[in-house]
N, C-alpha and C. Protein backbone atom coordinates (compact mmCIF):
# COMPACT_ATOMS: atom_id res chain seq x y z
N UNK A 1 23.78 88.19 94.49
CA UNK A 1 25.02 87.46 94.38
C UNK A 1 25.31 87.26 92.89
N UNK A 2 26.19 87.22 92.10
CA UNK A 2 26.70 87.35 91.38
C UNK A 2 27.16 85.86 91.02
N UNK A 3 27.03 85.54 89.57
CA UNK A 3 26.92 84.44 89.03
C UNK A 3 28.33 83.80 89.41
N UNK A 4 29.87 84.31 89.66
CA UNK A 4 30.79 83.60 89.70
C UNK A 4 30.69 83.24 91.28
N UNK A 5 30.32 84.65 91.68
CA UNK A 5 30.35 84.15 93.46
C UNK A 5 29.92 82.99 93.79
N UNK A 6 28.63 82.69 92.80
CA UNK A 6 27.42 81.65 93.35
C UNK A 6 28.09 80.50 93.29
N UNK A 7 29.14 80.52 91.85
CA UNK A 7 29.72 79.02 91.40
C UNK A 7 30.87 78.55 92.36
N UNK A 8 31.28 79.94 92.81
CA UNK A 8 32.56 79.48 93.96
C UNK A 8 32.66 78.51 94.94
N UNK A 9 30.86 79.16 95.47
CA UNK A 9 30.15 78.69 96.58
C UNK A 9 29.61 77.11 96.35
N UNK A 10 29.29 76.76 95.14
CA UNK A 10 28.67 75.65 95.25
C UNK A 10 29.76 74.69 94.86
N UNK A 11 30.65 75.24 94.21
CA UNK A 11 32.20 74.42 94.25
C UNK A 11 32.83 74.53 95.28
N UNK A 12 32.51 74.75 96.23
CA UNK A 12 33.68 74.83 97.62
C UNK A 12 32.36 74.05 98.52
N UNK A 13 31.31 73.88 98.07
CA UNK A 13 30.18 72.88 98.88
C UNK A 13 29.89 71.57 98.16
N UNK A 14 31.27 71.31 97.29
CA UNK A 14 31.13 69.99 96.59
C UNK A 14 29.20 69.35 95.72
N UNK A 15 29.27 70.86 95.15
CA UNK A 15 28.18 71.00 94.14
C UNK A 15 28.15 71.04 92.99
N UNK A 16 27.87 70.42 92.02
CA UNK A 16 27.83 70.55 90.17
C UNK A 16 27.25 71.24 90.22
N UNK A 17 27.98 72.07 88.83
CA UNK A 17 27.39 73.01 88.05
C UNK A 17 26.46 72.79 87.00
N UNK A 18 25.46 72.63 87.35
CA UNK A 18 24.56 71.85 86.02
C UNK A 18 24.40 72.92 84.80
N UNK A 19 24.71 72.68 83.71
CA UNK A 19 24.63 73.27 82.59
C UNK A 19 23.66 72.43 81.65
N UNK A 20 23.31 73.23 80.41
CA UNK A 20 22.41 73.08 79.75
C UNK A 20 22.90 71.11 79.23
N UNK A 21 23.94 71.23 78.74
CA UNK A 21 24.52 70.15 78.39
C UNK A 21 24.82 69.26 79.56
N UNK A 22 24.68 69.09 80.63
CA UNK A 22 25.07 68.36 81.72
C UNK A 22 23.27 67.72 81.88
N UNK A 23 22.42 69.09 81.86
CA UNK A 23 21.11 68.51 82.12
C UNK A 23 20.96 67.59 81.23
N UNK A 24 20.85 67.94 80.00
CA UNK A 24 20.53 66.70 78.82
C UNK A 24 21.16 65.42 79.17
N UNK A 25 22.05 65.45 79.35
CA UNK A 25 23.09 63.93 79.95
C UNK A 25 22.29 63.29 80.57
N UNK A 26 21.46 64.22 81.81
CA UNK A 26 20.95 63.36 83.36
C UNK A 26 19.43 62.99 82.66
N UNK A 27 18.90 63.52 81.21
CA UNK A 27 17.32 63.40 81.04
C UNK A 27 17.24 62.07 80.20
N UNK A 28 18.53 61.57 79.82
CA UNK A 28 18.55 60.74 78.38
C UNK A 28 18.20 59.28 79.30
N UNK A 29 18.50 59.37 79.79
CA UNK A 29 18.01 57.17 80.62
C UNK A 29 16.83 57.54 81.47
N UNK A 30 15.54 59.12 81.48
CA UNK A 30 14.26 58.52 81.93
C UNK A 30 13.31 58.19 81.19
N UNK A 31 12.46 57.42 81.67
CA UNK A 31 11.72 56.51 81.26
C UNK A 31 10.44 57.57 80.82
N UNK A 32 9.52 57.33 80.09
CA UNK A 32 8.50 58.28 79.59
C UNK A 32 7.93 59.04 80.62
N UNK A 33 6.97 58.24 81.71
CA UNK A 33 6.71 59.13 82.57
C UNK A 33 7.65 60.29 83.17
N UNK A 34 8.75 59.53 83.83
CA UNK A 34 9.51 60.84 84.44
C UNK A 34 10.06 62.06 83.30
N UNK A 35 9.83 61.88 82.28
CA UNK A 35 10.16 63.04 81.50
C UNK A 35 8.97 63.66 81.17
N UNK A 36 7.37 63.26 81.30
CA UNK A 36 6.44 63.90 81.58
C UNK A 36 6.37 64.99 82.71
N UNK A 37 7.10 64.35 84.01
CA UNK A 37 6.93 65.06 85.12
C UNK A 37 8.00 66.31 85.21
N UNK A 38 9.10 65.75 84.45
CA UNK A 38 9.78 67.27 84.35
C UNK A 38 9.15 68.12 83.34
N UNK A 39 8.95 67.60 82.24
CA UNK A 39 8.17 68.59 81.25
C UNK A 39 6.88 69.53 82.93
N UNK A 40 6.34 68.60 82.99
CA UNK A 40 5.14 69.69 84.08
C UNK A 40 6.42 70.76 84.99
N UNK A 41 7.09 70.29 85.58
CA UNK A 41 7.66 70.91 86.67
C UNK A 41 8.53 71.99 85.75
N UNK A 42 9.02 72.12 84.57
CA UNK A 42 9.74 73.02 83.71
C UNK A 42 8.11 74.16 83.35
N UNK A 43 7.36 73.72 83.03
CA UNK A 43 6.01 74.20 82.72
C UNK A 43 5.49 75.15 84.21
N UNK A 44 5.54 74.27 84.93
CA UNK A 44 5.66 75.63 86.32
C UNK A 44 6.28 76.19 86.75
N UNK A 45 7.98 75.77 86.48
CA UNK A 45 8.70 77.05 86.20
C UNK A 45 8.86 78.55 85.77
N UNK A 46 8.12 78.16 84.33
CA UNK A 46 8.33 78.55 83.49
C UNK A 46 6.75 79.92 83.72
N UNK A 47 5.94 79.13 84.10
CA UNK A 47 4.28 80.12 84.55
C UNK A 47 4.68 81.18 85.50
N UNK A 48 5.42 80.82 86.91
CA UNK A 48 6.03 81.73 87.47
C UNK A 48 6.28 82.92 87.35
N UNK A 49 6.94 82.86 85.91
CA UNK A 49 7.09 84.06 85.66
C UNK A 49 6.35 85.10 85.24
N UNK A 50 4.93 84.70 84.92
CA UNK A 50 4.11 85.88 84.48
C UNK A 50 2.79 85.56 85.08
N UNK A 51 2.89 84.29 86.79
CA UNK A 51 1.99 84.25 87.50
C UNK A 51 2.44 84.92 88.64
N UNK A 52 1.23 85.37 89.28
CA UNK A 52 1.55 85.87 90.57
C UNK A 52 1.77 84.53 91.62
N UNK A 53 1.44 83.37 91.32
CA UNK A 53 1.60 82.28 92.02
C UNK A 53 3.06 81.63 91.76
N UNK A 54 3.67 81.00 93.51
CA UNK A 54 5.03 80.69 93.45
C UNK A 54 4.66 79.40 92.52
N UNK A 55 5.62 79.13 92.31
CA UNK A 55 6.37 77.43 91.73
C UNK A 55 5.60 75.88 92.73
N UNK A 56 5.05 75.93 93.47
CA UNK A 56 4.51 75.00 94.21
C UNK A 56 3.10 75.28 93.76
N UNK A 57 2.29 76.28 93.84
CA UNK A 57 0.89 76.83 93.91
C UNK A 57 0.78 76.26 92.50
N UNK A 58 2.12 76.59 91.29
CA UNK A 58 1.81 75.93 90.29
C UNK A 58 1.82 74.70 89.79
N UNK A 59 2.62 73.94 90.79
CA UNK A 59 2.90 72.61 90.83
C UNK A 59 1.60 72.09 91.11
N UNK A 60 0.90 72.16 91.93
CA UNK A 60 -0.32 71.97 92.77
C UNK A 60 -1.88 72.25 91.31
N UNK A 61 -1.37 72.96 90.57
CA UNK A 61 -2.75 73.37 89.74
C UNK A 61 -3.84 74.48 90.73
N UNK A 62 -3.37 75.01 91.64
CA UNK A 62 -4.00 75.61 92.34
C UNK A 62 -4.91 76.98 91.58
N UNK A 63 -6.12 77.02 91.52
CA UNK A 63 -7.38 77.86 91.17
C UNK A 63 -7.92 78.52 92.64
N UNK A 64 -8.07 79.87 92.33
CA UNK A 64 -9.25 80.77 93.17
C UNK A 64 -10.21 80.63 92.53
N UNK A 65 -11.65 79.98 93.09
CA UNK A 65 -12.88 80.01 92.44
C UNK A 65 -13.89 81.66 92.98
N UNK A 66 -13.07 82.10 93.80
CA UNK A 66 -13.88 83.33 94.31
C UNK A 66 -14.56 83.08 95.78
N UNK A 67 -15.12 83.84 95.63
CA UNK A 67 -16.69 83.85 97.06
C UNK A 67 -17.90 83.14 96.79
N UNK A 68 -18.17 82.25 97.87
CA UNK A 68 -19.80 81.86 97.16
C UNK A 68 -20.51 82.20 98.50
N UNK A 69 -21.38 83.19 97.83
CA UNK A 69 -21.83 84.08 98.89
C UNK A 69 -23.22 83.16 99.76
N UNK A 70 -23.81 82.27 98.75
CA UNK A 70 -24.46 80.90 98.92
C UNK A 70 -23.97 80.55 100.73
N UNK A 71 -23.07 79.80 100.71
CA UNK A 71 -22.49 79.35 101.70
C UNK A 71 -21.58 80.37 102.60
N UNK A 72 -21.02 81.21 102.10
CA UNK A 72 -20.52 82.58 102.93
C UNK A 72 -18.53 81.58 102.76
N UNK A 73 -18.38 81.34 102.13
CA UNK A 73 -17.08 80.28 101.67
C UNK A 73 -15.93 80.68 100.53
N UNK A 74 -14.76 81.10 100.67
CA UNK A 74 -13.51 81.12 99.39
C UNK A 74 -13.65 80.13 98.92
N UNK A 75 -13.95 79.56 98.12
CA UNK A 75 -13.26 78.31 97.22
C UNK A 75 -12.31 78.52 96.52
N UNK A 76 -11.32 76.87 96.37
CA UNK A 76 -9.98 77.08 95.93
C UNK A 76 -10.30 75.63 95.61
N UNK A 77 -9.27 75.14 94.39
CA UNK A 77 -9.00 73.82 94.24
C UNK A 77 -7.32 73.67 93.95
N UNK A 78 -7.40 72.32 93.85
CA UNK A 78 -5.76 71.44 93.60
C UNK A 78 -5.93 70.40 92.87
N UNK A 79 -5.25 70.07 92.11
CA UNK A 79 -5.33 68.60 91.25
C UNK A 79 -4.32 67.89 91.52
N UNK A 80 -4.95 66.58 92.24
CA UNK A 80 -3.37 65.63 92.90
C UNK A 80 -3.31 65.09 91.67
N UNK A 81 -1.80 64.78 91.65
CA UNK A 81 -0.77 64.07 90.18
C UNK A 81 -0.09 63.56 91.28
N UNK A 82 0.78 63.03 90.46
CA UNK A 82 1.40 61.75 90.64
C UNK A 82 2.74 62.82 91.28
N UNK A 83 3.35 63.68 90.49
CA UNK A 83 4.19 64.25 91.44
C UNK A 83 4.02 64.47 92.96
N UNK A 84 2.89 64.75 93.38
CA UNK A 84 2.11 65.39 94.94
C UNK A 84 2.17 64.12 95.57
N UNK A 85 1.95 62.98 95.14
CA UNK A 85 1.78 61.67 96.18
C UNK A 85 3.22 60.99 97.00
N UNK A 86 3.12 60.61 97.94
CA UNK A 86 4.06 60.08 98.41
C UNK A 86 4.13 58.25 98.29
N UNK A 87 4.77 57.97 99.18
CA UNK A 87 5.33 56.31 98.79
C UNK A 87 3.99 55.25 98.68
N UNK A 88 3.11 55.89 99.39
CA UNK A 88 1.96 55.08 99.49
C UNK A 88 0.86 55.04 98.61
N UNK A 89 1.08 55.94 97.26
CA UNK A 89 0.62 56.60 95.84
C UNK A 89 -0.87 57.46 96.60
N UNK A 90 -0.57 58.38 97.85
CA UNK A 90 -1.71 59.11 98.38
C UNK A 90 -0.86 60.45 98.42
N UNK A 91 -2.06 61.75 98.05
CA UNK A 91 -1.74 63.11 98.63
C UNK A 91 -0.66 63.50 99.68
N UNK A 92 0.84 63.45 99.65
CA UNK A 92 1.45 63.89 100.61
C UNK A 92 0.48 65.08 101.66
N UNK A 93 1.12 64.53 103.04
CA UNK A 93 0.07 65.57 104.14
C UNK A 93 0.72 66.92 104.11
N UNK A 94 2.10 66.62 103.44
CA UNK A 94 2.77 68.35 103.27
C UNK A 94 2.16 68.98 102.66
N UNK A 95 1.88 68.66 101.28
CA UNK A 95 0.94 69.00 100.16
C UNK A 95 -0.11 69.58 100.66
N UNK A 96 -1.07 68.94 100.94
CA UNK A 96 -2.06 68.76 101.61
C UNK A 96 -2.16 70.45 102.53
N UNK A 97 -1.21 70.53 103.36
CA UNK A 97 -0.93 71.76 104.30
C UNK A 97 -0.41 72.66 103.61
N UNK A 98 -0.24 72.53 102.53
CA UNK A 98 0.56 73.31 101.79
C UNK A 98 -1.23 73.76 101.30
N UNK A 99 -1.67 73.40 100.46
CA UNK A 99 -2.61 73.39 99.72
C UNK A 99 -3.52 74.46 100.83
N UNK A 100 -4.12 74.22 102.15
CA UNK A 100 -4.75 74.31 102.64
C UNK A 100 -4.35 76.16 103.30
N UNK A 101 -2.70 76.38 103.25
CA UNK A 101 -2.28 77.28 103.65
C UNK A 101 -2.45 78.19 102.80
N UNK A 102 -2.31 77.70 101.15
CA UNK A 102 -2.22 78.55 100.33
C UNK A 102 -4.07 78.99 99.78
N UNK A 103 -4.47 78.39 100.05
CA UNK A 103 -6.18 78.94 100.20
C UNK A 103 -6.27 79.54 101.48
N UNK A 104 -6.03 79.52 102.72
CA UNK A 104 -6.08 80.53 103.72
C UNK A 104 -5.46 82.07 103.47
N UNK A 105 -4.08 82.24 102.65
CA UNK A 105 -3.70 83.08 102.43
C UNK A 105 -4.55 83.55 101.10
N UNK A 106 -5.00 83.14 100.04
CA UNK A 106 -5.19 83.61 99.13
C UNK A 106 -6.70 84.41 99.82
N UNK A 107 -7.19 83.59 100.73
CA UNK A 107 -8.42 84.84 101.36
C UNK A 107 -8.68 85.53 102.01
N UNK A 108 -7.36 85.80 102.57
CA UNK A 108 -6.67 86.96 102.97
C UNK A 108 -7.01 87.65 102.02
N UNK A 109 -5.98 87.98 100.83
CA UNK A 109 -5.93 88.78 99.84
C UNK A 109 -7.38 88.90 99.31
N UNK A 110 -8.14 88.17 98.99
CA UNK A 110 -9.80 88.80 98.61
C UNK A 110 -10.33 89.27 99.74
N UNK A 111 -9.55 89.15 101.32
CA UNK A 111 -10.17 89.85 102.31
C UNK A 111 -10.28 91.65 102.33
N UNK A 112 -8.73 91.54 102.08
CA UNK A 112 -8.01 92.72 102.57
C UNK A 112 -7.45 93.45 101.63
N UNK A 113 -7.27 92.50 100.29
CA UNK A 113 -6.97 93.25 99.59
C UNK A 113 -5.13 92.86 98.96
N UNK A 114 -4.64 92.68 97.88
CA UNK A 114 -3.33 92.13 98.04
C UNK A 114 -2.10 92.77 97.99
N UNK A 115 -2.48 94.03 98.33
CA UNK A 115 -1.34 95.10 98.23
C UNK A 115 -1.26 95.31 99.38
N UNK A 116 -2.00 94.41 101.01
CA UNK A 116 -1.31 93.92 102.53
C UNK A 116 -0.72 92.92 102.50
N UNK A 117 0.11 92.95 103.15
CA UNK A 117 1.61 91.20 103.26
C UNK A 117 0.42 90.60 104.63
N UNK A 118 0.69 89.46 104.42
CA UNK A 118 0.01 88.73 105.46
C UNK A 118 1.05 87.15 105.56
N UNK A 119 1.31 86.71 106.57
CA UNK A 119 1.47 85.68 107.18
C UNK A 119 0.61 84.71 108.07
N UNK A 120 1.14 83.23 108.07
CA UNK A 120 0.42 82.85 108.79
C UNK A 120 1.31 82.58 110.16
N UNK A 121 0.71 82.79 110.78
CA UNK A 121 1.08 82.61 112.79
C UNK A 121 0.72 80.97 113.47
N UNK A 122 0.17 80.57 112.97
CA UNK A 122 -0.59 78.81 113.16
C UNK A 122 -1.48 77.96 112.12
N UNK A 123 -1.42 77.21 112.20
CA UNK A 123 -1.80 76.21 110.99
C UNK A 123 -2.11 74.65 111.30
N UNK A 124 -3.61 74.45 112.11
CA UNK A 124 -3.91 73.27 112.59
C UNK A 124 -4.39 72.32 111.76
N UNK A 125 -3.70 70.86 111.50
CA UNK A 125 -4.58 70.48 110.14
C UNK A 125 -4.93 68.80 110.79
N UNK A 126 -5.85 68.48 110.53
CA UNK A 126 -6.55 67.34 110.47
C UNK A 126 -6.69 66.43 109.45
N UNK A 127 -5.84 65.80 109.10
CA UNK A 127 -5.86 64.64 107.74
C UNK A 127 -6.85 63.53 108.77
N UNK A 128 -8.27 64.10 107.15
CA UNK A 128 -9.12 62.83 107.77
C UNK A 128 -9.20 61.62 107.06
N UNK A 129 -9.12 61.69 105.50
CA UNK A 129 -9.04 60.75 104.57
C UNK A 129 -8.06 60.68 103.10
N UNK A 130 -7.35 59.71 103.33
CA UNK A 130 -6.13 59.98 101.78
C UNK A 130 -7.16 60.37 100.54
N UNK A 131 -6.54 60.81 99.98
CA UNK A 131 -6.80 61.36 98.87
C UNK A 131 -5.90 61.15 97.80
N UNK A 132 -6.03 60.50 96.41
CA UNK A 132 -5.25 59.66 95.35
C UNK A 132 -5.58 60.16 94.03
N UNK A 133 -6.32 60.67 93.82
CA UNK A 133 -6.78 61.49 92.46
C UNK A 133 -7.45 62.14 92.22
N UNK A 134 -7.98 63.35 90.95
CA UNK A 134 -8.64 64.04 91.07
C UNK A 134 -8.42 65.20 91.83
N UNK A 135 -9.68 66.37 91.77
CA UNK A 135 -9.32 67.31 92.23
C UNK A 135 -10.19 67.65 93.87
N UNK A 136 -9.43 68.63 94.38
CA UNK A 136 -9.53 68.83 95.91
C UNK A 136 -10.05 70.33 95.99
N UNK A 137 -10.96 70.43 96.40
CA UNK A 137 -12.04 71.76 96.78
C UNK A 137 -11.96 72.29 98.19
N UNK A 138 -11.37 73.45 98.69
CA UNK A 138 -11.03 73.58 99.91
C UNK A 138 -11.89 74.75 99.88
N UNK A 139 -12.87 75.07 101.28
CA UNK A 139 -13.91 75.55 101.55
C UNK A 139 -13.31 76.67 102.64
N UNK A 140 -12.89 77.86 102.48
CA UNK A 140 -12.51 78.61 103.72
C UNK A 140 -13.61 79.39 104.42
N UNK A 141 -13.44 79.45 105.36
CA UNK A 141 -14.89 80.50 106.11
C UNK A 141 -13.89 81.45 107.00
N UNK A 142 -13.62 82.60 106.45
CA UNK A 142 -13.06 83.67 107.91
C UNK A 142 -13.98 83.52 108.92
N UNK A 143 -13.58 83.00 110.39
CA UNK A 143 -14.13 83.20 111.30
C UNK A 143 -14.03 84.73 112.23
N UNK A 144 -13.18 84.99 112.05
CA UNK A 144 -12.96 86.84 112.82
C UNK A 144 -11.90 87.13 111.94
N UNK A 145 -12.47 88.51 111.67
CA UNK A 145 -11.27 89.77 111.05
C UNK A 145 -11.23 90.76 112.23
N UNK A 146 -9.96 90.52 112.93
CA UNK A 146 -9.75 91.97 113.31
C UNK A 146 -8.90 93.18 112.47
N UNK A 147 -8.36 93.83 113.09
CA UNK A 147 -7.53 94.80 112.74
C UNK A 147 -6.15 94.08 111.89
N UNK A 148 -5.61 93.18 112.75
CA UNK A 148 -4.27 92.43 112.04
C UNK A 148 -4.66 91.47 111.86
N UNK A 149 -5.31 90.39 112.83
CA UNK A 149 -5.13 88.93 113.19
C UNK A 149 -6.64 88.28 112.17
N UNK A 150 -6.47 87.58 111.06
CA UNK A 150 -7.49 86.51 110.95
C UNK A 150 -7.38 85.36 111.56
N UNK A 151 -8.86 85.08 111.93
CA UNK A 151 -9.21 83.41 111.99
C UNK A 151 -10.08 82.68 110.98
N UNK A 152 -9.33 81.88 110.53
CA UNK A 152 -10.04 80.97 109.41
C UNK A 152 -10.27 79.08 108.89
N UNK A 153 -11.55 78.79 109.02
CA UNK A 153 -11.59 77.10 109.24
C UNK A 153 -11.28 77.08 107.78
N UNK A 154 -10.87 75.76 107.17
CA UNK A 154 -11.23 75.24 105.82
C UNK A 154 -11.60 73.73 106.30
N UNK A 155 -12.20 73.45 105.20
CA UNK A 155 -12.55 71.89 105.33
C UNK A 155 -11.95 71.43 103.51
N UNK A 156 -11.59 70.40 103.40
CA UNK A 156 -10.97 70.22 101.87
C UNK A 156 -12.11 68.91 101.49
N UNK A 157 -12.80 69.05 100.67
CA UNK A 157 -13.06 67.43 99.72
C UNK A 157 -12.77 66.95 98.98
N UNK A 158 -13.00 65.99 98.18
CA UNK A 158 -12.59 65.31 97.14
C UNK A 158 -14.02 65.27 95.86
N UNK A 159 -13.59 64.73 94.78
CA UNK A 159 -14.78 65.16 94.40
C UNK A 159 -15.79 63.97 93.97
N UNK A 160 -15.59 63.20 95.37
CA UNK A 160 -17.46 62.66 95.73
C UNK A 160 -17.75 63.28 96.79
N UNK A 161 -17.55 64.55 97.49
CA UNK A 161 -17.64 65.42 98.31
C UNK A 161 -17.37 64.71 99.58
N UNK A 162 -16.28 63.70 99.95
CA UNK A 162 -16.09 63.21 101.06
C UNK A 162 -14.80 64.18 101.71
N UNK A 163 -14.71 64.53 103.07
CA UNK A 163 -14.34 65.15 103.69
C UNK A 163 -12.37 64.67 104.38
N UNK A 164 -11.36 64.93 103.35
CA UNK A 164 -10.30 64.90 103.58
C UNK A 164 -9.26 65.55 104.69
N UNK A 165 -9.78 66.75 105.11
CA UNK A 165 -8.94 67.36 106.34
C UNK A 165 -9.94 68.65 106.58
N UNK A 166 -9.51 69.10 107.33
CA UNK A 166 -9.92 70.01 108.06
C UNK A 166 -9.09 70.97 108.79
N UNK A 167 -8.85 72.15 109.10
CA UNK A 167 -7.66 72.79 109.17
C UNK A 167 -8.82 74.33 109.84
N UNK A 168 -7.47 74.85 110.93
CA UNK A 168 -7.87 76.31 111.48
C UNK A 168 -6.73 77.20 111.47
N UNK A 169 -6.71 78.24 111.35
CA UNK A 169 -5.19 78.81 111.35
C UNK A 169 -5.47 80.54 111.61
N UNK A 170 -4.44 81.19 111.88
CA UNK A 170 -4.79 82.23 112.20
C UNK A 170 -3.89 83.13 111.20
N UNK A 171 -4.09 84.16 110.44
CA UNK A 171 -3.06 85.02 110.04
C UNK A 171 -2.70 86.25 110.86
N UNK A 172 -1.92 86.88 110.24
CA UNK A 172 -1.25 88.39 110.91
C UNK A 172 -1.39 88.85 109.39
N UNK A 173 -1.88 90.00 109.72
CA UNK A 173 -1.42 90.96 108.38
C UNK A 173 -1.68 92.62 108.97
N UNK A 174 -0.29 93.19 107.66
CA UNK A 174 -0.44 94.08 108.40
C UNK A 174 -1.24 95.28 108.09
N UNK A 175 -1.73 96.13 108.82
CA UNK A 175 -2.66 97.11 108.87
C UNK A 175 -2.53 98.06 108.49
């Protein structure tokens, strides 16, 4: 779509056009923190572009630690901030599923390889304990690889190794 089309559209959906100079307007009355949090969220914008990880994965601080062949386990982490928490200053459970999805998929790709598309088909999650700071270690174990379909548990901790959710999900990918 084409830059005038786009503006047509968001002017006929009673939408501002935010411009460089319109943004500055809306940044000048926040308070220190919230201009910390856009500085981060402009900063994962901005990684996007020369990460293979979307804009959330970067929001999240999300790391592949690899295989630990030890335990037969993907490890992945997340660092909750203050952006990720909801009203109750705890780990949103979206987040949270978000987090947990995006380590299921990422072991996919050390499964199979990342030049297969894979989706997920189900996504069971168990919030066992809030979680408020610090970082989050999510433990995947493929339970069956077939041909298309994975099955895979994670369990997530915190880091006094207490046990925050728990999650099963299945992917599709294709063959």
């Amino acid at each position: 779509m084409d830059r005038q089309l786009l503006k047509n559209k968001m002017l006929e959906r009673g939408m501002e056009i935010m411009t460089l100079d319109g943004l500055w307007k809306e940044l000048q009355d926040l308070n220190p923190n919230e201009v910390e949090t856009i500085h981060k969220q402009v900063q994962a914008l901005k990684r996007t572009r020369v990460s293979p990880l979307a804009y959330i994965e970067e929001m999240m601080n999300f790391q592949s630690l690899g295989f630990d062949a030890e335990t037969g386990v993907y490890v992945h982490r997340m660092l909750v901030t203050d952006e990720l928490k909801n009203r109750y200053q705890i780990l949103h459970g979206g987040v949270t599923a978000t987090f947990i999805d995006t380590a299921m998929g990422s072991t996919v790709f050390q499964e199979v390889g990342e030049d297969r598309r894979s989706v997920t088909l189900d996504l069971n999650v168990s919030f066992l304990k809030p979680a408020s700071e610090g970082w989050l270690t999510a433990h995947t174990e493929v339970i069956k690889k077939g041909r298309t379909i994975i099955v895979m548990e994670t369990k997530v901790k915190d880091e006094q190794g207490k046990l925050i959710a728990r999650a099963s999900s299945t992917f599709f990918r294709q063959s």
